[in-house]
N, C-alpha and C. Protein backbone atom coordinates (compact mmCIF):
# COMPACT_ATOMS: atom_id res chain seq x y z
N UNK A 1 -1.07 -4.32 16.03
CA UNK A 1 0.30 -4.36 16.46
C UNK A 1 1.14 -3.33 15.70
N UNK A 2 0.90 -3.00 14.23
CA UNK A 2 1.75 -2.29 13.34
C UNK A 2 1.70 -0.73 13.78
N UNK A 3 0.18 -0.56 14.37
CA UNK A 3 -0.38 0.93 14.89
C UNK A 3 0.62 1.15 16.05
N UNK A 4 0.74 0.56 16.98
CA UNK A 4 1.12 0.46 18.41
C UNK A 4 2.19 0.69 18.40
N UNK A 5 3.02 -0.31 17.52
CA UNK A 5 4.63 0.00 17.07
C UNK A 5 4.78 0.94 16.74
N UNK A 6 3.82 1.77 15.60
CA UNK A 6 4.39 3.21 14.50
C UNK A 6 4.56 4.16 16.02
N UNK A 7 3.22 4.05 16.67
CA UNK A 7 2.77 5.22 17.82
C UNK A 7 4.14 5.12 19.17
N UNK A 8 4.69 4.00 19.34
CA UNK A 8 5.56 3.99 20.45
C UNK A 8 7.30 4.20 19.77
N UNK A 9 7.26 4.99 18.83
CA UNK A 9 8.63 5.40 17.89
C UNK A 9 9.55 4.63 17.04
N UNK A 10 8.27 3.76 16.51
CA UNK A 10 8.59 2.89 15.45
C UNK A 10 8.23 3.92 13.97
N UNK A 11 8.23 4.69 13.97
CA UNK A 11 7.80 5.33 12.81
C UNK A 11 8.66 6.80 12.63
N UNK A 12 9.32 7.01 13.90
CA UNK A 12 9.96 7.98 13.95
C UNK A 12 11.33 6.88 13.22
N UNK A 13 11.67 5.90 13.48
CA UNK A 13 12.69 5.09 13.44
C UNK A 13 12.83 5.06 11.27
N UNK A 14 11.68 4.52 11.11
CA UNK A 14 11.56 4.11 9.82
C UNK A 14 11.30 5.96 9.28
N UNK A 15 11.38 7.17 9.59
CA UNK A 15 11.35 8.10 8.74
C UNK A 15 12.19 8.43 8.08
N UNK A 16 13.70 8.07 8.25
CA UNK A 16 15.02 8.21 6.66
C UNK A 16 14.53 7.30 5.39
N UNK A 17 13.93 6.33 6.23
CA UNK A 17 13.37 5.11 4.94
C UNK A 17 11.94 6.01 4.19
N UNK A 18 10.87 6.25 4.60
CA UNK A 18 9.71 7.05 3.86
C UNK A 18 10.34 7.95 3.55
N UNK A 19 11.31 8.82 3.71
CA UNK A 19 12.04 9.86 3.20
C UNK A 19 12.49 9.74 1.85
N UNK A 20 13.00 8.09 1.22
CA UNK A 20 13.61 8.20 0.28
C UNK A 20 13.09 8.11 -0.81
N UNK A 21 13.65 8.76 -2.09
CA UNK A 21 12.68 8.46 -3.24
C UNK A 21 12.23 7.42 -3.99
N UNK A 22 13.40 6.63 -3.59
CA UNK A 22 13.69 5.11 -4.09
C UNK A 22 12.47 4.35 -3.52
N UNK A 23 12.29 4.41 -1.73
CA UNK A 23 10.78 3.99 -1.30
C UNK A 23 9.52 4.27 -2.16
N UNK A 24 9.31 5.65 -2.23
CA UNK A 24 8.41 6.09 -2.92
C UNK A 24 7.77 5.93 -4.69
N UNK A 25 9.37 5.70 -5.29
CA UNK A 25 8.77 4.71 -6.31
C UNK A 25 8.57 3.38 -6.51
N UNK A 26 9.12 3.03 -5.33
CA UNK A 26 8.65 1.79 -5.58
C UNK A 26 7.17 1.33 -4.90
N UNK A 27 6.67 2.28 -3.70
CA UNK A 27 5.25 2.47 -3.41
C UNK A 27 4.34 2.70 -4.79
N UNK A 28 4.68 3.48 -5.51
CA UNK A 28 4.21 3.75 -6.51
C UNK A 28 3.65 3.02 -7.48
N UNK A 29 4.69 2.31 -7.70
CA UNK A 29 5.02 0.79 -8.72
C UNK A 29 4.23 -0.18 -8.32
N UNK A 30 4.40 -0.48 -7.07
CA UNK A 30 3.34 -1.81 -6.38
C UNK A 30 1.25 -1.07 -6.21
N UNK A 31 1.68 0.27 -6.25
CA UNK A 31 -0.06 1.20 -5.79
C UNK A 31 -0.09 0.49 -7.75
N UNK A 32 0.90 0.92 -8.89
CA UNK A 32 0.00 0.79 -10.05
C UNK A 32 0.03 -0.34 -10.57
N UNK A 33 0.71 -1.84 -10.22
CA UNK A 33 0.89 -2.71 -10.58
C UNK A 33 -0.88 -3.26 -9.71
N UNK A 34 -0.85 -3.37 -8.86
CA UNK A 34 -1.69 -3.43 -7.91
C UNK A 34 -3.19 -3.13 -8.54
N UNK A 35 -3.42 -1.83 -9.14
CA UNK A 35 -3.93 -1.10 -9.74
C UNK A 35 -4.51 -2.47 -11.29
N UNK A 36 -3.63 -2.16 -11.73
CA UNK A 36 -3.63 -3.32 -13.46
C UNK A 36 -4.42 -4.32 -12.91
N UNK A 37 -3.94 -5.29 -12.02
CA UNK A 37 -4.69 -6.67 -11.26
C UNK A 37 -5.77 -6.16 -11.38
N UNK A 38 -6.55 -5.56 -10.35
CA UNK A 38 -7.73 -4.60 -10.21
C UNK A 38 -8.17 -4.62 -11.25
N UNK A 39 -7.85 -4.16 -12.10
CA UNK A 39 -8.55 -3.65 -13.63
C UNK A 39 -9.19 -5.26 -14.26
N UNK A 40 -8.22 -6.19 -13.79
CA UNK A 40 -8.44 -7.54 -14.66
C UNK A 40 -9.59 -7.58 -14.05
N UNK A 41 -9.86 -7.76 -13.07
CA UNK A 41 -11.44 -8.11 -12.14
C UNK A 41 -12.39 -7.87 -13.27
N UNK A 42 -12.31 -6.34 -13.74
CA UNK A 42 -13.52 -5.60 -13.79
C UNK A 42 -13.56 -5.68 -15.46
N UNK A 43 -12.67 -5.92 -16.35
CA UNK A 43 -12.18 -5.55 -17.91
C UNK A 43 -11.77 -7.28 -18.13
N UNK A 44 -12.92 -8.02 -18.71
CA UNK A 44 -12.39 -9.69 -18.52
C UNK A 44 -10.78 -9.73 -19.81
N UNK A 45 -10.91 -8.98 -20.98
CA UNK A 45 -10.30 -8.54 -21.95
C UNK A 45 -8.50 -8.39 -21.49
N UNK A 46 -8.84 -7.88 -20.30
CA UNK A 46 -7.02 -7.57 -19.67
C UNK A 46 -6.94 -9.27 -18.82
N UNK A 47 -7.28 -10.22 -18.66
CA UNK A 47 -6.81 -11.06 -18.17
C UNK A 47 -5.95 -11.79 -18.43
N UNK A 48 -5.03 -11.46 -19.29
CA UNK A 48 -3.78 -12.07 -20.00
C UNK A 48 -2.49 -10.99 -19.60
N UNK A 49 -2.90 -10.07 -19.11
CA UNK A 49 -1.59 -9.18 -18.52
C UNK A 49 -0.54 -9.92 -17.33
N UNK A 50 -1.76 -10.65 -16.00
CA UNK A 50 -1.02 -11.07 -14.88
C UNK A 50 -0.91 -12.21 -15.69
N UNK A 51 0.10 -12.80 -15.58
CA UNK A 51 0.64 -13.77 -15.71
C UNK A 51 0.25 -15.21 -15.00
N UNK A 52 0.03 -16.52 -15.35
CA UNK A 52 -1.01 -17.89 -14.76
C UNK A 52 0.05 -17.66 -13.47
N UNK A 53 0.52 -17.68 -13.20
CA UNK A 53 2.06 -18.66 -12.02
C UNK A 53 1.23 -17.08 -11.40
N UNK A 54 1.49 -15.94 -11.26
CA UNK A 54 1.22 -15.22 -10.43
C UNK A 54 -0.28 -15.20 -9.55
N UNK A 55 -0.75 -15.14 -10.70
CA UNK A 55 -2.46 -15.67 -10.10
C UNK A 55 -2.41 -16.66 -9.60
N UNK A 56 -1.60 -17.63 -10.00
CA UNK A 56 -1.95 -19.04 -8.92
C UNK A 56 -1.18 -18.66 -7.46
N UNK A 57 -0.53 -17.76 -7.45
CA UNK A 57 -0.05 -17.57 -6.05
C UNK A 57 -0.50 -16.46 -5.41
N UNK A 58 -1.09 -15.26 -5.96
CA UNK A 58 -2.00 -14.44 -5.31
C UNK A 58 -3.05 -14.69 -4.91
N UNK A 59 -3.95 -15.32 -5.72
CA UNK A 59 -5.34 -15.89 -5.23
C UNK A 59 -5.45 -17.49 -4.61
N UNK A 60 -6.28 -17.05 -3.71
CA UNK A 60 -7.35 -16.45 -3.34
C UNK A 60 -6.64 -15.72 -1.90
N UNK A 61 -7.38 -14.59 -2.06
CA UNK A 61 -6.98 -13.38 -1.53
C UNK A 61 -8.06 -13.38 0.02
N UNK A 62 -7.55 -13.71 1.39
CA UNK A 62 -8.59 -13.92 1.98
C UNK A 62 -8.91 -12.89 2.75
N UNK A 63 -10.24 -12.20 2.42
CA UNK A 63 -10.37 -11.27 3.44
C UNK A 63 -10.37 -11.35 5.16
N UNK A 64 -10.83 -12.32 5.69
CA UNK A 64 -10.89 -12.91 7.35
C UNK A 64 -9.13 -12.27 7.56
N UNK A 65 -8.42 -12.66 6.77
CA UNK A 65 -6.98 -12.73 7.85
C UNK A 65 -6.14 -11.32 7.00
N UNK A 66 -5.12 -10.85 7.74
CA UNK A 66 -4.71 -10.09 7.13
C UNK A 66 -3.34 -10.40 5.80
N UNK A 67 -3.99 -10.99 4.89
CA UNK A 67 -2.72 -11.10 3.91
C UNK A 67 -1.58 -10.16 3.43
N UNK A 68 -0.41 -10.81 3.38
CA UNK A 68 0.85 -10.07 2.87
C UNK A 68 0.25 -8.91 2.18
N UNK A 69 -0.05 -9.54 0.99
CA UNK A 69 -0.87 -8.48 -0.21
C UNK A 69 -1.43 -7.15 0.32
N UNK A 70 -2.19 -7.39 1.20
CA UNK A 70 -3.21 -6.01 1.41
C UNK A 70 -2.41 -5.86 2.89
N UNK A 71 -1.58 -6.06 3.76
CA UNK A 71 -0.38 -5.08 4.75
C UNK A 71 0.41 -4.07 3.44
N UNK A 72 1.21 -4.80 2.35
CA UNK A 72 1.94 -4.15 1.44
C UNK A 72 0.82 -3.11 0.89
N UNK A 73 -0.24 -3.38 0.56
CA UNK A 73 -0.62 -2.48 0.12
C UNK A 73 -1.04 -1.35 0.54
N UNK A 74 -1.65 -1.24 2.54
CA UNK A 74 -1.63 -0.41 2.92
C UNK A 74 -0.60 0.19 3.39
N UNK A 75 0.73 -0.40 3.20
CA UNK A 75 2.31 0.01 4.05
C UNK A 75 2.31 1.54 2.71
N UNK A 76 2.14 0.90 1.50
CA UNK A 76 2.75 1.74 -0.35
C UNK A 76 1.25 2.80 0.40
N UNK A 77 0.18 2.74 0.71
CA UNK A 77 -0.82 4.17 0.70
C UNK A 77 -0.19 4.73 1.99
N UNK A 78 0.04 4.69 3.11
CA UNK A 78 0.91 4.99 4.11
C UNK A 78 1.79 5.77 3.84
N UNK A 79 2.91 5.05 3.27
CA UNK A 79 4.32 5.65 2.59
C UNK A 79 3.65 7.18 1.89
N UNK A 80 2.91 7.02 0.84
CA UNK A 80 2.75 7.91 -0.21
C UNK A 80 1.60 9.20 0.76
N UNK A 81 0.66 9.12 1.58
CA UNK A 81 0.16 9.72 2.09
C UNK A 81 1.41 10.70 3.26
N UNK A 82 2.24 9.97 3.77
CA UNK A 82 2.86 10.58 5.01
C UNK A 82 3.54 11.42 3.89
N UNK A 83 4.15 11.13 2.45
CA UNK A 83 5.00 11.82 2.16
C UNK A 83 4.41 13.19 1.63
N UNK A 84 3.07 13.09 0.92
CA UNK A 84 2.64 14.15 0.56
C UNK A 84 1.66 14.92 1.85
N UNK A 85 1.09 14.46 2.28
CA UNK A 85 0.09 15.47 3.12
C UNK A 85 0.70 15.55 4.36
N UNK A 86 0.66 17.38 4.44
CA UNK A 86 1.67 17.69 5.72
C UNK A 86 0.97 17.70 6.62
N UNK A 87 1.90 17.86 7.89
CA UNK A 87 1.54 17.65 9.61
C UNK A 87 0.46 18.50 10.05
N UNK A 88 0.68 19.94 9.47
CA UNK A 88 -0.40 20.93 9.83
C UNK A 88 -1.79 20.81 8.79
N UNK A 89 -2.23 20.01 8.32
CA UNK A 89 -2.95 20.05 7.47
C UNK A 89 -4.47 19.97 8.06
N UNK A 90 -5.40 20.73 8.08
CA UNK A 90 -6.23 21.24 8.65
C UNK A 90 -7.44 20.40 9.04
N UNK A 91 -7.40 18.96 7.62
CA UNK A 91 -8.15 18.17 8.04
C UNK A 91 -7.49 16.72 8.86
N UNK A 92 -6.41 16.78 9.23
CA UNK A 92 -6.47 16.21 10.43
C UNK A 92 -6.60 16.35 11.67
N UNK A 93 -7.22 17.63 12.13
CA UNK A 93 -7.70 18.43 13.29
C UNK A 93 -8.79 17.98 13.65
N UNK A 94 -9.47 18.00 12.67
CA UNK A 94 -11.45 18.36 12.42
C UNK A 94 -11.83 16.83 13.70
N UNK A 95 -13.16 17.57 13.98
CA UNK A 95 -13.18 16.66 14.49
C UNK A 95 -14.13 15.76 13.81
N UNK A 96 -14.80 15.73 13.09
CA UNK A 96 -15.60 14.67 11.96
C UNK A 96 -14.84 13.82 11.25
């Protein structure tokens, strides 16, 4: 549904918003906050960074459905991709 919307000038609509810098750090902020979590997985040592109350409301993270969590997170790679890689850029042509 989110594809369909961007493609029928829902994305032309939201481009003053990806435009701003204020978006973009805060894409930023949620890509490295996002990032830290991540790290707890893998580094048992950082598991005192997220906070109990947050983990009890992030997890469990279900892959089957599409959670808040991972839309936001592909909305912040979205944001940050449209802003840096331009229109003519050679590998969005290719056909591979």
């Amino acid at each position: 549904m989110f594809g369909a919307w961007c493609a029928l000038g829902g994305a032309k609509r939201m481009s003053r918003i990806l435009s701003s810098p204020i978006t973009l750090w805060i894409c930023f902020a949620y890509l490295f906050v996002s990032f830290c979590v991540t790290l707890t997985w893998y580094v048992p040592q950082l598991g005192h960074v997220v906070p109990r109350r947050v983990e009890q409301w992030m997890y469990p993270i279900d892959k089957t459905d599409l959670d808040v969590l991972r839309f936001a997170h592909f909305l912040a790679l979205a944001a940050v991709t449209v802003r840096f890689l331009p229109k003519d850029w050679p590998g969005l042509k290719s056909p591979c």
